[in-house]
PDB file of N, CA and C in Angstrom:
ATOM      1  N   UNK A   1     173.727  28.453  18.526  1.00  0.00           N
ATOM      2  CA  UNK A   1     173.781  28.800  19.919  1.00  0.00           C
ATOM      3  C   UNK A   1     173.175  30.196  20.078  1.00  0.00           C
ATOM      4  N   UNK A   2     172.203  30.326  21.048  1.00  0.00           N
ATOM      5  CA  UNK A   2     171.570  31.548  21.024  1.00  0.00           C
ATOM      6  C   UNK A   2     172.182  32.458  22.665  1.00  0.00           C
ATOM      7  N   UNK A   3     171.991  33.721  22.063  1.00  0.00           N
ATOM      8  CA  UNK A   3     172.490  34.098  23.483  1.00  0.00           C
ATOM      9  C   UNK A   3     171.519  34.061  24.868  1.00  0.00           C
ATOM     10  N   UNK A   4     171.856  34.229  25.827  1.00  0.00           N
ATOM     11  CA  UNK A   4     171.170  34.529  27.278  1.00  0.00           C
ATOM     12  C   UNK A   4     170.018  35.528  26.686  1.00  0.00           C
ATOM     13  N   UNK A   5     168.938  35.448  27.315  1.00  0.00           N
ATOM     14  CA  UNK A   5     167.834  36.628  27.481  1.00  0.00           C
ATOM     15  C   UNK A   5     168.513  37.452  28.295  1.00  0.00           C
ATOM     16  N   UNK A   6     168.609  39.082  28.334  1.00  0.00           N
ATOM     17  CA  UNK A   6     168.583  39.889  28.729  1.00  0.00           C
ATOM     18  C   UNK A   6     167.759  40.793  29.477  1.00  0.00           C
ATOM     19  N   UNK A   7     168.017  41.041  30.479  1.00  0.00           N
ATOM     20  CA  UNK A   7     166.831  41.398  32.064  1.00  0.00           C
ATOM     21  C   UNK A   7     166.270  43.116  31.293  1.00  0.00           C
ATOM     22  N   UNK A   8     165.316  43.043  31.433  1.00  0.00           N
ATOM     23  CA  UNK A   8     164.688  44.719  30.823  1.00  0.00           C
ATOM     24  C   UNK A   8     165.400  45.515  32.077  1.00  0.00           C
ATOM     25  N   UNK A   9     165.645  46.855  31.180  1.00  0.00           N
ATOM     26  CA  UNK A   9     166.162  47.545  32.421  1.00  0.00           C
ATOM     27  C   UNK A   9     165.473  47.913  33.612  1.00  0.00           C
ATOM     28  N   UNK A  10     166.215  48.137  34.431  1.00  0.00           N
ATOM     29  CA  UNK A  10     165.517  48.281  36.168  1.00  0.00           C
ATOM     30  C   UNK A  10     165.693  50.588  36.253  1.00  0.00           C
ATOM     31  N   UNK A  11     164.658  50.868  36.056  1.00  0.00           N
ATOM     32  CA  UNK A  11     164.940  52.390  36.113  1.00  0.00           C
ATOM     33  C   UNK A  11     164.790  52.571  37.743  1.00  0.00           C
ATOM     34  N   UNK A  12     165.659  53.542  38.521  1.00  0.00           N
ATOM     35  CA  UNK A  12     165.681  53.990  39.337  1.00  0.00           C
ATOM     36  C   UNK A  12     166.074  55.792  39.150  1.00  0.00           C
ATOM     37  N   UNK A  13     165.603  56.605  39.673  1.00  0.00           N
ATOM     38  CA  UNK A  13     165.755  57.822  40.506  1.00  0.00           C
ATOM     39  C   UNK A  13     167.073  58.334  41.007  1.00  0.00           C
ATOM     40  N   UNK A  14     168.129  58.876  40.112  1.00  0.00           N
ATOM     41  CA  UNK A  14     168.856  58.708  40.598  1.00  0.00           C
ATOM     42  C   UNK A  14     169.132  59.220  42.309  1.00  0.00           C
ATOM     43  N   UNK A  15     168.410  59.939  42.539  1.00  0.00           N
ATOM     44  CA  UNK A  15     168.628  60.579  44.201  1.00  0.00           C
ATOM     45  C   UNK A  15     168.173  59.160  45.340  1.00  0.00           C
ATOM     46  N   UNK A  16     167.364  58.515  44.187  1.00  0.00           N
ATOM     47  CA  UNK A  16     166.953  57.172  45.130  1.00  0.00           C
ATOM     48  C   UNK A  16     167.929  56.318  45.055  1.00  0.00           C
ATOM     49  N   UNK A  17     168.717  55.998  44.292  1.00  0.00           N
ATOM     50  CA  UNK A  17     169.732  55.448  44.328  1.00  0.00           C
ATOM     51  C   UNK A  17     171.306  55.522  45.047  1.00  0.00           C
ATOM     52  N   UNK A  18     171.155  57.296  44.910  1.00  0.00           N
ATOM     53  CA  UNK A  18     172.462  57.176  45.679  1.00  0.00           C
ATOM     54  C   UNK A  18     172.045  57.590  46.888  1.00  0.00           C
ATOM     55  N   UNK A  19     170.607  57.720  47.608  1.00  0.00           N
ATOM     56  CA  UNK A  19     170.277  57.189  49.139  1.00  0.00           C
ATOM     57  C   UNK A  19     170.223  55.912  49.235  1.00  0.00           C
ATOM     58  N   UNK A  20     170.172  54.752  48.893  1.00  0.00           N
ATOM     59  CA  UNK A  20     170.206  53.595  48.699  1.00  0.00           C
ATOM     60  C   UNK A  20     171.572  53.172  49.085  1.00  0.00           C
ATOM     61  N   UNK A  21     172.774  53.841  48.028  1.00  0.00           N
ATOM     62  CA  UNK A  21     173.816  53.232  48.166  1.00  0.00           C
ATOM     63  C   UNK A  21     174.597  54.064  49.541  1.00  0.00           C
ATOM     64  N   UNK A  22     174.112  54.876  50.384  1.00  0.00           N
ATOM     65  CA  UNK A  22     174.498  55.923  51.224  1.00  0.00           C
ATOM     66  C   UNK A  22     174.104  54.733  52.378  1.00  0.00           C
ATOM     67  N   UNK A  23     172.796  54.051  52.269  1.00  0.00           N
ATOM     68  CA  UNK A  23     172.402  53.259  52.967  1.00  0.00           C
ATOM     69  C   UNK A  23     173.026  51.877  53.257  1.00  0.00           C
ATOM     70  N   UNK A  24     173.495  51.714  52.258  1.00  0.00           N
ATOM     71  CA  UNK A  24     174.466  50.297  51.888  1.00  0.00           C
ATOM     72  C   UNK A  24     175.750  50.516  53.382  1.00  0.00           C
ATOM     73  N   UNK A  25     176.438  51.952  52.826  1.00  0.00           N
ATOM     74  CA  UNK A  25     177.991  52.100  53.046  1.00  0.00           C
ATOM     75  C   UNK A  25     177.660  52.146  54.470  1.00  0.00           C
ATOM     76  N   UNK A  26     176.508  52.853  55.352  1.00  0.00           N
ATOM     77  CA  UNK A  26     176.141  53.265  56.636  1.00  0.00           C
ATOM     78  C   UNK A  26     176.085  51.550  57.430  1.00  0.00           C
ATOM     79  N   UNK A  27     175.360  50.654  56.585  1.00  0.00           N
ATOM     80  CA  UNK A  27     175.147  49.269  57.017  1.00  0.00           C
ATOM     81  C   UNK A  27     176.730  48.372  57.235  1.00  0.00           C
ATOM     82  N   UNK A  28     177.216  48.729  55.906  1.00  0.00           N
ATOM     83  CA  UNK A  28     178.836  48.214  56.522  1.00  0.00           C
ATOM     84  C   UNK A  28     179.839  49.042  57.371  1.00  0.00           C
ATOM     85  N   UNK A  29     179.707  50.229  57.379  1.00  0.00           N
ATOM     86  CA  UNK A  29     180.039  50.995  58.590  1.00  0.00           C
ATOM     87  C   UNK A  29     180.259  50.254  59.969  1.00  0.00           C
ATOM     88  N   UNK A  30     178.159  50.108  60.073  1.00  0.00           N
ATOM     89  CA  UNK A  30     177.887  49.634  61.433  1.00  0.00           C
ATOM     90  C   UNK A  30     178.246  48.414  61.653  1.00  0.00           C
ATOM     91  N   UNK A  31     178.510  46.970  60.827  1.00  0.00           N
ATOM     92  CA  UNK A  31     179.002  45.790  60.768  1.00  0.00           C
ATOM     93  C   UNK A  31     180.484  46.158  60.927  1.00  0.00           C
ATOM     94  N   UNK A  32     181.425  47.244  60.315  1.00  0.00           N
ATOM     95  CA  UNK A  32     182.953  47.128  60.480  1.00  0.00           C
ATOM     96  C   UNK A  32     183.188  47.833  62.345  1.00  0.00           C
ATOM     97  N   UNK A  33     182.349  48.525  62.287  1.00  0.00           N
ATOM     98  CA  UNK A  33     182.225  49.033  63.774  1.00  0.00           C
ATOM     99  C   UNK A  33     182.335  47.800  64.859  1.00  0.00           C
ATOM    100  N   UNK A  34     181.155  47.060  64.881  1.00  0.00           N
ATOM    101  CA  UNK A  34     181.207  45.979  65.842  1.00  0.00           C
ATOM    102  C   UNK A  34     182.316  45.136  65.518  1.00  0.00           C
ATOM    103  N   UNK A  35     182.609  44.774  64.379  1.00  0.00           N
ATOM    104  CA  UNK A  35     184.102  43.523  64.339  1.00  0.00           C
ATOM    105  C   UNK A  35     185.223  44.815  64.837  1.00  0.00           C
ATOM    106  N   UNK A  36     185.165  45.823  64.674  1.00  0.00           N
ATOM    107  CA  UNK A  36     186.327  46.687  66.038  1.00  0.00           C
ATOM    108  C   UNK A  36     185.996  46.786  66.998  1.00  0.00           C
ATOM    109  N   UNK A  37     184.871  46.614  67.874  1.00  0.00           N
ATOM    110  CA  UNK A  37     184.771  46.748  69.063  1.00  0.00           C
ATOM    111  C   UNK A  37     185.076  45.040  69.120  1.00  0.00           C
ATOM    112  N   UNK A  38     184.555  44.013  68.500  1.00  0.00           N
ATOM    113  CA  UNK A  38     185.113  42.707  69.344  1.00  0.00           C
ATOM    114  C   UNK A  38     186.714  42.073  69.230  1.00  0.00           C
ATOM    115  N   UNK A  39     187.368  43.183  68.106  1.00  0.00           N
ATOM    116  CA  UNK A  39     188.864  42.791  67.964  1.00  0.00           C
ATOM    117  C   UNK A  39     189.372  43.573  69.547  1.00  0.00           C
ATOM    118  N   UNK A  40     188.670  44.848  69.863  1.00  0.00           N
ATOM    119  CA  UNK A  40     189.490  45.615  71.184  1.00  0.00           C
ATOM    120  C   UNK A  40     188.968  44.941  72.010  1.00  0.00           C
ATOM    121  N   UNK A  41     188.082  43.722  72.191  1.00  0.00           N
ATOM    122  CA  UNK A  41     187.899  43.184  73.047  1.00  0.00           C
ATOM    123  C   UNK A  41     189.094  41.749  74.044  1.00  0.00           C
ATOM    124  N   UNK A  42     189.385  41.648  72.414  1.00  0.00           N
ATOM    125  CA  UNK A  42     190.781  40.473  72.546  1.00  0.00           C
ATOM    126  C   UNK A  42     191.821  40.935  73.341  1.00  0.00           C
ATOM    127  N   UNK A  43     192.717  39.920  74.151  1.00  0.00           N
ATOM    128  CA  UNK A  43     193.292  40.045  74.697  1.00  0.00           C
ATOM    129  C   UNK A  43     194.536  40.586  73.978  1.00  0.00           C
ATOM    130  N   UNK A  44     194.930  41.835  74.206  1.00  0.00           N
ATOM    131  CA  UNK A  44     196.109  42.254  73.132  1.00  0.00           C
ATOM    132  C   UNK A  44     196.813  42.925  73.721  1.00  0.00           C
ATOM    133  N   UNK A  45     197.258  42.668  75.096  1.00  0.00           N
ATOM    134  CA  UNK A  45     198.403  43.417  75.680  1.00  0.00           C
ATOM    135  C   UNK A  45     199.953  43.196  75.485  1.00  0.00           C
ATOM    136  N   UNK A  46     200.010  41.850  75.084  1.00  0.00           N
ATOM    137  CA  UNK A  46     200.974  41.219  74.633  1.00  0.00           C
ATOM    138  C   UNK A  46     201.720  41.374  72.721  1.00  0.00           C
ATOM    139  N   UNK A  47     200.431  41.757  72.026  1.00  0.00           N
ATOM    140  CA  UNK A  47     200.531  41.843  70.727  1.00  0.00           C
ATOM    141  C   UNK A  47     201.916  42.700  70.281  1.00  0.00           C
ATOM    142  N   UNK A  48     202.418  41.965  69.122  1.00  0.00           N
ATOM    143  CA  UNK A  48     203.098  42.608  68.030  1.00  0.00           C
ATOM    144  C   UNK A  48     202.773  43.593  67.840  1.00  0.00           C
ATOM    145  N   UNK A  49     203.780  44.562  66.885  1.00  0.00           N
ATOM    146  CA  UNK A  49     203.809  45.907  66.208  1.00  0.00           C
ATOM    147  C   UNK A  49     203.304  45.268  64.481  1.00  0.00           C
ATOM    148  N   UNK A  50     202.796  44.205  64.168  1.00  0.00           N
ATOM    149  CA  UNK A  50     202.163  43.433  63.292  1.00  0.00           C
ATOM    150  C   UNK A  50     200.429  43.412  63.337  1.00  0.00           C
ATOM    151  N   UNK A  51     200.361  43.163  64.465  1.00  0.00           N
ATOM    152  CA  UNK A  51     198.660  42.797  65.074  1.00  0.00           C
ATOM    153  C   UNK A  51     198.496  44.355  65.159  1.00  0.00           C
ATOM    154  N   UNK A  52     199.187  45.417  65.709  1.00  0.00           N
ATOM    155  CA  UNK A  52     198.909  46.867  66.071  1.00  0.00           C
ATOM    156  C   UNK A  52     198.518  47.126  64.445  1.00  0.00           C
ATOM    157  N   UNK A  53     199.046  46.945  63.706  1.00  0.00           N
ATOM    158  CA  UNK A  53     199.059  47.692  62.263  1.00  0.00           C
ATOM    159  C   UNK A  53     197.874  47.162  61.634  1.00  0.00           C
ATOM    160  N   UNK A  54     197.456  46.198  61.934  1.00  0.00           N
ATOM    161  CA  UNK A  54     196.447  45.296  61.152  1.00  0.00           C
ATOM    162  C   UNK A  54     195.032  45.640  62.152  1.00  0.00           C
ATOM    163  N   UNK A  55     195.176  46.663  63.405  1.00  0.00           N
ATOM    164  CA  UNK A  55     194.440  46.937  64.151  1.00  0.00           C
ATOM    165  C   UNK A  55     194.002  48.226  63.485  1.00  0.00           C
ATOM    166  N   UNK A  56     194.727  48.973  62.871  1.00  0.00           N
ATOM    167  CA  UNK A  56     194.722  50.184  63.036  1.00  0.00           C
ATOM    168  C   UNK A  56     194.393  50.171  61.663  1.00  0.00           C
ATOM    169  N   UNK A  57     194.541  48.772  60.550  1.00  0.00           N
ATOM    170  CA  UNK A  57     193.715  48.990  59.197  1.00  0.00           C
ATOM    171  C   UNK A  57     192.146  48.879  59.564  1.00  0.00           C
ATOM    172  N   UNK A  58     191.859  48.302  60.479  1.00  0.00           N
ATOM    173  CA  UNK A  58     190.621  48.280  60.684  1.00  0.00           C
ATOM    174  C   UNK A  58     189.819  49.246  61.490  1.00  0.00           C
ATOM    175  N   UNK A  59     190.466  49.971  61.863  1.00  0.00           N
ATOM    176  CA  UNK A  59     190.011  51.640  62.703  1.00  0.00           C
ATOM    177  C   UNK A  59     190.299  52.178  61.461  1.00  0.00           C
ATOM    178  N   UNK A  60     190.994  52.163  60.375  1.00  0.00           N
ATOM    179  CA  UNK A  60     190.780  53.067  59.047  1.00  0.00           C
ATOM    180  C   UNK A  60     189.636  52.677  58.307  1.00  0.00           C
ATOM    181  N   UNK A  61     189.429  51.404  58.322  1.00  0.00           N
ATOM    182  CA  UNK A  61     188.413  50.841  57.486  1.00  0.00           C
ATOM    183  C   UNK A  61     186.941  51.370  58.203  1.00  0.00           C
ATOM    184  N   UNK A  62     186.754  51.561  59.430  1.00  0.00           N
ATOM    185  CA  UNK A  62     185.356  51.798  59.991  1.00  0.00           C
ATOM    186  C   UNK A  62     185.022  53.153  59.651  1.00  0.00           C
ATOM    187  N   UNK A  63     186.761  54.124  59.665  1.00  0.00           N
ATOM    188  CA  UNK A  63     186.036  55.515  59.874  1.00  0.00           C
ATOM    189  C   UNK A  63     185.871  55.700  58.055  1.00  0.00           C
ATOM    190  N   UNK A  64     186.587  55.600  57.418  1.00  0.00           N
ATOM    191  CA  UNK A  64     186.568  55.631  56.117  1.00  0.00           C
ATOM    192  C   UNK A  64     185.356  54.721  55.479  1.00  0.00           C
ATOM    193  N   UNK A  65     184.565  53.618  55.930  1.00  0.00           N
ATOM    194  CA  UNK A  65     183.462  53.748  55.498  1.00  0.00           C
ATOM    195  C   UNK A  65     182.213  54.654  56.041  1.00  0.00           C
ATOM    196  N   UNK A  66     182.254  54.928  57.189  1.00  0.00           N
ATOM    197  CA  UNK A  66     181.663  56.191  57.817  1.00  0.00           C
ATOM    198  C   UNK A  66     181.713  57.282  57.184  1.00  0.00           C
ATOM    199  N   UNK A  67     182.869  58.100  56.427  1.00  0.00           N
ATOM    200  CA  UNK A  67     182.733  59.121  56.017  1.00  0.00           C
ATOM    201  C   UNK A  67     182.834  58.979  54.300  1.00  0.00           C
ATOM    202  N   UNK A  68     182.658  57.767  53.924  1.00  0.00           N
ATOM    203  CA  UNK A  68     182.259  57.794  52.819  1.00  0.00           C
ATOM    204  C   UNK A  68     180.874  57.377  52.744  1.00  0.00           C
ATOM    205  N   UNK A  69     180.116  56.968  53.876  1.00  0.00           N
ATOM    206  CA  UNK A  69     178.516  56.899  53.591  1.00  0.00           C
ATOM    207  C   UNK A  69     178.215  58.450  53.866  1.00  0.00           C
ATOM    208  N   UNK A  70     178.740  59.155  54.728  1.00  0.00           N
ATOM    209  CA  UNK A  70     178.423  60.680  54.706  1.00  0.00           C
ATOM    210  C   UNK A  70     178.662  61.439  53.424  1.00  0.00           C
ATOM    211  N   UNK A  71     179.844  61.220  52.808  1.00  0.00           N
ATOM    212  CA  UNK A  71     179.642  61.990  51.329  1.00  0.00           C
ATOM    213  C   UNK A  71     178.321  61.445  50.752  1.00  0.00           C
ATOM    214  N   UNK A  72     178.655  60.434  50.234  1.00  0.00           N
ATOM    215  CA  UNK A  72     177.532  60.135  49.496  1.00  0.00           C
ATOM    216  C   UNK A  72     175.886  60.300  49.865  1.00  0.00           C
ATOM    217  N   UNK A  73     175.886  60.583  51.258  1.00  0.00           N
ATOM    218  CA  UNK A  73     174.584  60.885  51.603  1.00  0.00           C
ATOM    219  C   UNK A  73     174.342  62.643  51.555  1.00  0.00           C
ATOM    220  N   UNK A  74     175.037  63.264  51.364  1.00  0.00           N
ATOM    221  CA  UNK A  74     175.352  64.593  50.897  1.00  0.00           C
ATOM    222  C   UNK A  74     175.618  65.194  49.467  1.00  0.00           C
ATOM    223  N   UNK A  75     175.703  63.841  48.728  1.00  0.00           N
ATOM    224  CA  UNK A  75     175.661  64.015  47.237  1.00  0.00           C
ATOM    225  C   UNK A  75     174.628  63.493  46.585  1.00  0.00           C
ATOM    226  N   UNK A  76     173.276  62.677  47.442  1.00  0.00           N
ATOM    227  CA  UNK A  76     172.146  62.621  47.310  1.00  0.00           C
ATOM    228  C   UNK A  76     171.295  63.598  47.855  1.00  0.00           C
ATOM    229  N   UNK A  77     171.740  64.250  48.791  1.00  0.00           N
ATOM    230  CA  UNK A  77     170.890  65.828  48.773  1.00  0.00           C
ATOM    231  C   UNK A  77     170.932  66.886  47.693  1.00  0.00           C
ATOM    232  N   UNK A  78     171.825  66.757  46.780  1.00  0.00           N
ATOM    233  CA  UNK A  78     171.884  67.868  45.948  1.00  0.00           C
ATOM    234  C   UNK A  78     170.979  67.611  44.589  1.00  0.00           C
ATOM    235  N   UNK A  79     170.406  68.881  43.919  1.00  0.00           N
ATOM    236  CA  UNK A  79     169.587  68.676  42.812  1.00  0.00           C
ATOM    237  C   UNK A  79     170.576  67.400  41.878  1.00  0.00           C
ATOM    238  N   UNK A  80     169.510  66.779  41.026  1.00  0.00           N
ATOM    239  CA  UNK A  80     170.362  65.802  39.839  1.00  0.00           C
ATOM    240  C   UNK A  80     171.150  66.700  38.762  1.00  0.00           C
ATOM    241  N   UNK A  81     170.699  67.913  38.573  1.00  0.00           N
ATOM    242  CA  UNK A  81     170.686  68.684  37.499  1.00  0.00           C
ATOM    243  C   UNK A  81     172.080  69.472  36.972  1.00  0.00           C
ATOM    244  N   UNK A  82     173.117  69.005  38.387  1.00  0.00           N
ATOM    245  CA  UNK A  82     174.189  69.320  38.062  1.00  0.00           C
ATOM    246  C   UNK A  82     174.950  68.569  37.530  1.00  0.00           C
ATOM    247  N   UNK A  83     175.877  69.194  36.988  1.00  0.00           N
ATOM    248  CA  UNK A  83     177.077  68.292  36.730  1.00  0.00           C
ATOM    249  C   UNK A  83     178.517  68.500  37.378  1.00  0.00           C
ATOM    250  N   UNK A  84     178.520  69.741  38.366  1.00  0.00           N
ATOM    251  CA  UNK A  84     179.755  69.645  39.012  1.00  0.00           C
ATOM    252  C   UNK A  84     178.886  70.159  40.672  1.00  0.00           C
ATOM    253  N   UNK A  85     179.396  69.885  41.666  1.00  0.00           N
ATOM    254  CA  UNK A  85     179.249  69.650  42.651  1.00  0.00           C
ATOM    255  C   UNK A  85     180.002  70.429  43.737  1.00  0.00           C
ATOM    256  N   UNK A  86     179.439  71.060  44.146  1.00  0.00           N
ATOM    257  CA  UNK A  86     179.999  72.154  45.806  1.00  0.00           C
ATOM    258  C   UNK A  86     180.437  70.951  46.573  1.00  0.00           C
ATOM    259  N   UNK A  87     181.728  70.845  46.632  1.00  0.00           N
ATOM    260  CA  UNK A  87     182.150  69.529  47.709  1.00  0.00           C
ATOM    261  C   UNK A  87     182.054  69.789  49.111  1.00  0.00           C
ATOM    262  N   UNK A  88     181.927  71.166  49.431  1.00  0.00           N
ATOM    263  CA  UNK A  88     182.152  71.544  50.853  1.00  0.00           C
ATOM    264  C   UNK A  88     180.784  71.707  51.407  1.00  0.00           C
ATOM    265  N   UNK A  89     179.487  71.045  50.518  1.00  0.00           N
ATOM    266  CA  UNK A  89     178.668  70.525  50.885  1.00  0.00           C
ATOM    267  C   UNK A  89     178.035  68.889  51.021  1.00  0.00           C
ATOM    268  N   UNK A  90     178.773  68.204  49.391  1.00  0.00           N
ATOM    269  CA  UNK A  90     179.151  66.691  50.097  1.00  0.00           C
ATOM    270  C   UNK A  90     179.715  66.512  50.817  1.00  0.00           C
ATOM    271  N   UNK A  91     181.121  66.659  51.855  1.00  0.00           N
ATOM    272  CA  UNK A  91     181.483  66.353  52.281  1.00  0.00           C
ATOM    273  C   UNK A  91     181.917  67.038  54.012  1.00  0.00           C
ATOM    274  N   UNK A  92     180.603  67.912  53.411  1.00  0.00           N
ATOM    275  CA  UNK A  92     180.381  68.325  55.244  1.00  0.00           C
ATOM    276  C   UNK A  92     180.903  67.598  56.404  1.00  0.00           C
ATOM    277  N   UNK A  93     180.403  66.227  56.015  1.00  0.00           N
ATOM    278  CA  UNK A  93     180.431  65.368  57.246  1.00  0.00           C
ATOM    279  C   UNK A  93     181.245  64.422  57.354  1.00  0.00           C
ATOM    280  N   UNK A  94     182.538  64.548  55.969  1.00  0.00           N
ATOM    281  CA  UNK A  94     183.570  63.576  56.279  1.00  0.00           C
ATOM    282  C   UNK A  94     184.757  64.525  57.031  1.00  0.00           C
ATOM    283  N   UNK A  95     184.852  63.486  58.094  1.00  0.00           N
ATOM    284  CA  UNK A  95     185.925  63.882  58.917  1.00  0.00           C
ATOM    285  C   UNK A  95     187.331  63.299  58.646  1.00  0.00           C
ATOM    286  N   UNK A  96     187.272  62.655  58.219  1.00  0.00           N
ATOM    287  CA  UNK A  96     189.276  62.242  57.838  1.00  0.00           C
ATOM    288  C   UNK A  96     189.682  63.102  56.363  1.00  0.00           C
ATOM    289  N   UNK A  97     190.299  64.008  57.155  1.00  0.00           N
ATOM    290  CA  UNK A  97     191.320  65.098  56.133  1.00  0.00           C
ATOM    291  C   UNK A  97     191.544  64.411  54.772  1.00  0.00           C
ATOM    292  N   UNK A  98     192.571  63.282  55.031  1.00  0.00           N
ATOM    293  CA  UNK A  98     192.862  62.815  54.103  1.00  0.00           C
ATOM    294  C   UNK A  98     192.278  62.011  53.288  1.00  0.00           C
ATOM    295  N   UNK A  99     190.692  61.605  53.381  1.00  0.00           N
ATOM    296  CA  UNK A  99     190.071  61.011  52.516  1.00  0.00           C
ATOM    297  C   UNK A  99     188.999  62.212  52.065  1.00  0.00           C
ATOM    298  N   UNK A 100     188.679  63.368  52.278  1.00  0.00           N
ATOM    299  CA  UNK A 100     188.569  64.388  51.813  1.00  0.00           C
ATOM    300  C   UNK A 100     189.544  64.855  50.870  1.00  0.00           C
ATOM    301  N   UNK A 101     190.562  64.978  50.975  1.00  0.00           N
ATOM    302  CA  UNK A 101     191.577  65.483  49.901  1.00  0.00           C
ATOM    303  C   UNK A 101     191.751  64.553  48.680  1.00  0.00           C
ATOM    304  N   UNK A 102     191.265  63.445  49.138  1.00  0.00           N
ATOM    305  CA  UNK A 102     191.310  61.985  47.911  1.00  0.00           C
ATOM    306  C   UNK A 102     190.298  62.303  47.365  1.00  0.00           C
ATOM    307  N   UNK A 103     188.958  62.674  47.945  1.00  0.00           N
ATOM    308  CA  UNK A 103     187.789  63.078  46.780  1.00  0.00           C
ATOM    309  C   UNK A 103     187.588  64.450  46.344  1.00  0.00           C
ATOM    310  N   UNK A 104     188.633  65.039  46.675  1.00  0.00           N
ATOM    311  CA  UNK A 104     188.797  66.493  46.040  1.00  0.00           C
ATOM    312  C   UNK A 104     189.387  66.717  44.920  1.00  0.00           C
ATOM    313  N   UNK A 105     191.131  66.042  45.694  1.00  0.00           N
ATOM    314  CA  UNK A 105     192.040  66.171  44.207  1.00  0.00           C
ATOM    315  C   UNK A 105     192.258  64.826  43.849  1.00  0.00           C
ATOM    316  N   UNK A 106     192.027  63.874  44.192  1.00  0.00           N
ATOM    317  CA  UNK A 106     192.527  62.506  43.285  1.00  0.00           C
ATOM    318  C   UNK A 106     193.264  61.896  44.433  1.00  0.00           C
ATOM    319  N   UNK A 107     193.971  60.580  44.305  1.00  0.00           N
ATOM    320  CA  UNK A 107     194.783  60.362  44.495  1.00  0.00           C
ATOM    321  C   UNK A 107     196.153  60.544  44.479  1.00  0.00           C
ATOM    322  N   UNK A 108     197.356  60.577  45.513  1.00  0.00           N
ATOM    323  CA  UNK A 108     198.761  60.618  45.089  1.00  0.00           C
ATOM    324  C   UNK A 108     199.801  60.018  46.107  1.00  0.00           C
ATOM    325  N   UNK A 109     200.918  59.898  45.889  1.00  0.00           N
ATOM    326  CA  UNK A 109     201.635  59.338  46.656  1.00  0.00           C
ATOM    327  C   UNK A 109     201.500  59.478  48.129  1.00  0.00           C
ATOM    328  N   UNK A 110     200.964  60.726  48.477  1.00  0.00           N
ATOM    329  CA  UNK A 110     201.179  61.443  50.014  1.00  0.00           C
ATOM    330  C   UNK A 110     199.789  61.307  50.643  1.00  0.00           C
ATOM    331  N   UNK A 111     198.560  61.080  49.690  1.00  0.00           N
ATOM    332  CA  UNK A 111     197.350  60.245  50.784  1.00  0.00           C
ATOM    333  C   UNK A 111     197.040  58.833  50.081  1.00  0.00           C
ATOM    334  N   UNK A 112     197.799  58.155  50.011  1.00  0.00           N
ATOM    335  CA  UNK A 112     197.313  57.291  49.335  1.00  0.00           C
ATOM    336  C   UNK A 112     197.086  56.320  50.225  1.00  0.00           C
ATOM    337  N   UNK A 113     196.105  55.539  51.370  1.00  0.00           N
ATOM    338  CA  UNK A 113     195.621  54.714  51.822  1.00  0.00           C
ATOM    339  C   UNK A 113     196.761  53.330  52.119  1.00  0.00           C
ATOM    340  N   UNK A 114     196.490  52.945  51.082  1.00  0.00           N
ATOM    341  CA  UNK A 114     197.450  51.797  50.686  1.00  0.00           C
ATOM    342  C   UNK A 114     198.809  51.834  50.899  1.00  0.00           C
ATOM    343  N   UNK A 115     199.582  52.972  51.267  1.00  0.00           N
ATOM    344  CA  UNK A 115     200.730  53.289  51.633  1.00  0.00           C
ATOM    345  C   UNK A 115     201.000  53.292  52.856  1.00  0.00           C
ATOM    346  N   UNK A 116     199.831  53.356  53.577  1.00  0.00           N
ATOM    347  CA  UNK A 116     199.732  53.494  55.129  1.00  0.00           C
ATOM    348  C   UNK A 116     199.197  52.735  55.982  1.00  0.00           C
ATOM    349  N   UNK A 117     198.532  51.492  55.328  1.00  0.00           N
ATOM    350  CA  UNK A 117     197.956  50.534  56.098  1.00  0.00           C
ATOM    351  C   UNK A 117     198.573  48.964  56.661  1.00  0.00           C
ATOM    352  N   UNK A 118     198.172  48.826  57.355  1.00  0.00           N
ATOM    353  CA  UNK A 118     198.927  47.364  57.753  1.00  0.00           C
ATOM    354  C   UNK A 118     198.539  46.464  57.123  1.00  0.00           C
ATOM    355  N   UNK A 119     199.105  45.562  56.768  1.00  0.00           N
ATOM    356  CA  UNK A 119     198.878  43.905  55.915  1.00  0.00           C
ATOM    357  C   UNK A 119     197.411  42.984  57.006  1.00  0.00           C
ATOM    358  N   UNK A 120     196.606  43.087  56.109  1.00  0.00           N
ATOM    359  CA  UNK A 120     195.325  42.205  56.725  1.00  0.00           C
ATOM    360  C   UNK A 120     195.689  40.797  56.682  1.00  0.00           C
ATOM    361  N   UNK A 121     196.490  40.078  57.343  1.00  0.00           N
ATOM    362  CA  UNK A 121     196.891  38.982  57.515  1.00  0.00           C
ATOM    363  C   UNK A 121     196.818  37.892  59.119  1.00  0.00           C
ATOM    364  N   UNK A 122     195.774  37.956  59.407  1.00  0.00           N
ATOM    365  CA  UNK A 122     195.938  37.700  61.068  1.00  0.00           C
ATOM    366  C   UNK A 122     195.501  35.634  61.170  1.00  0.00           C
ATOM    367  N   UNK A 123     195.685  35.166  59.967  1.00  0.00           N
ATOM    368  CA  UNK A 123     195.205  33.968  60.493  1.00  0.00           C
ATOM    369  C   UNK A 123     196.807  33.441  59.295  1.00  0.00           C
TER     370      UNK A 123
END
């Protein structure tokens, strides 16, 4: 039994790459954007404190891919040549505090995302 052929490597740039992937996060941004503007479109005057929470994972999910295509498009401006990084220039342009403090110091109990979001369960 012989193995699979193996694809020659694909070289990329790294500054081209992580504009690429800056480009990716900006594209699902703008796709999580419109599925929130057509969920606030639904009739939801009546809704649960269930549907509110599962509303409000998805207003986390738009801005948090928003300001994670902004880091990363700020960590493709900088020379390759480093190895540690002025964050208060990646992350110029992320605006949620607390996902700034997640790519500063790590994760922990007190921003941790997942602690604060509503159950994506609506069907």
């Amino acid at each position: 039994m012989t193995a699979p052929p193996t694809a020659p490597p694909v070289m990329v740039p790294q500054t081209i790459f992580l504009t690429r992937l800056a480009e990716e996060l900006s594209t699902l941004g703008t796709l999580s954007s419109g599925l929130q503007e057509a969920i606030h479109n639904l009739p939801l005057e009546h809704s649960s404190a269930e549907t509110r929470r599962v509303l409000q994972s998805a207003d986390m999910l738009t801005q948090s891919l928003v300001c994670l295509g902004a880091a990363l498009d700020g960590l493709s401006e900088l020379p390759i040549a480093h190895r540690e990084y002025d964050l208060n220039v990646v992350l110029r342009n992320v605006f949620l505090e607390d996902l700034r403090s997640r790519l500063t110091h790590g994760r922990d109990s007190e921003n941790d995302p997942s602690t604060h979001a509503g159950e994506v369960e609506i069907f």
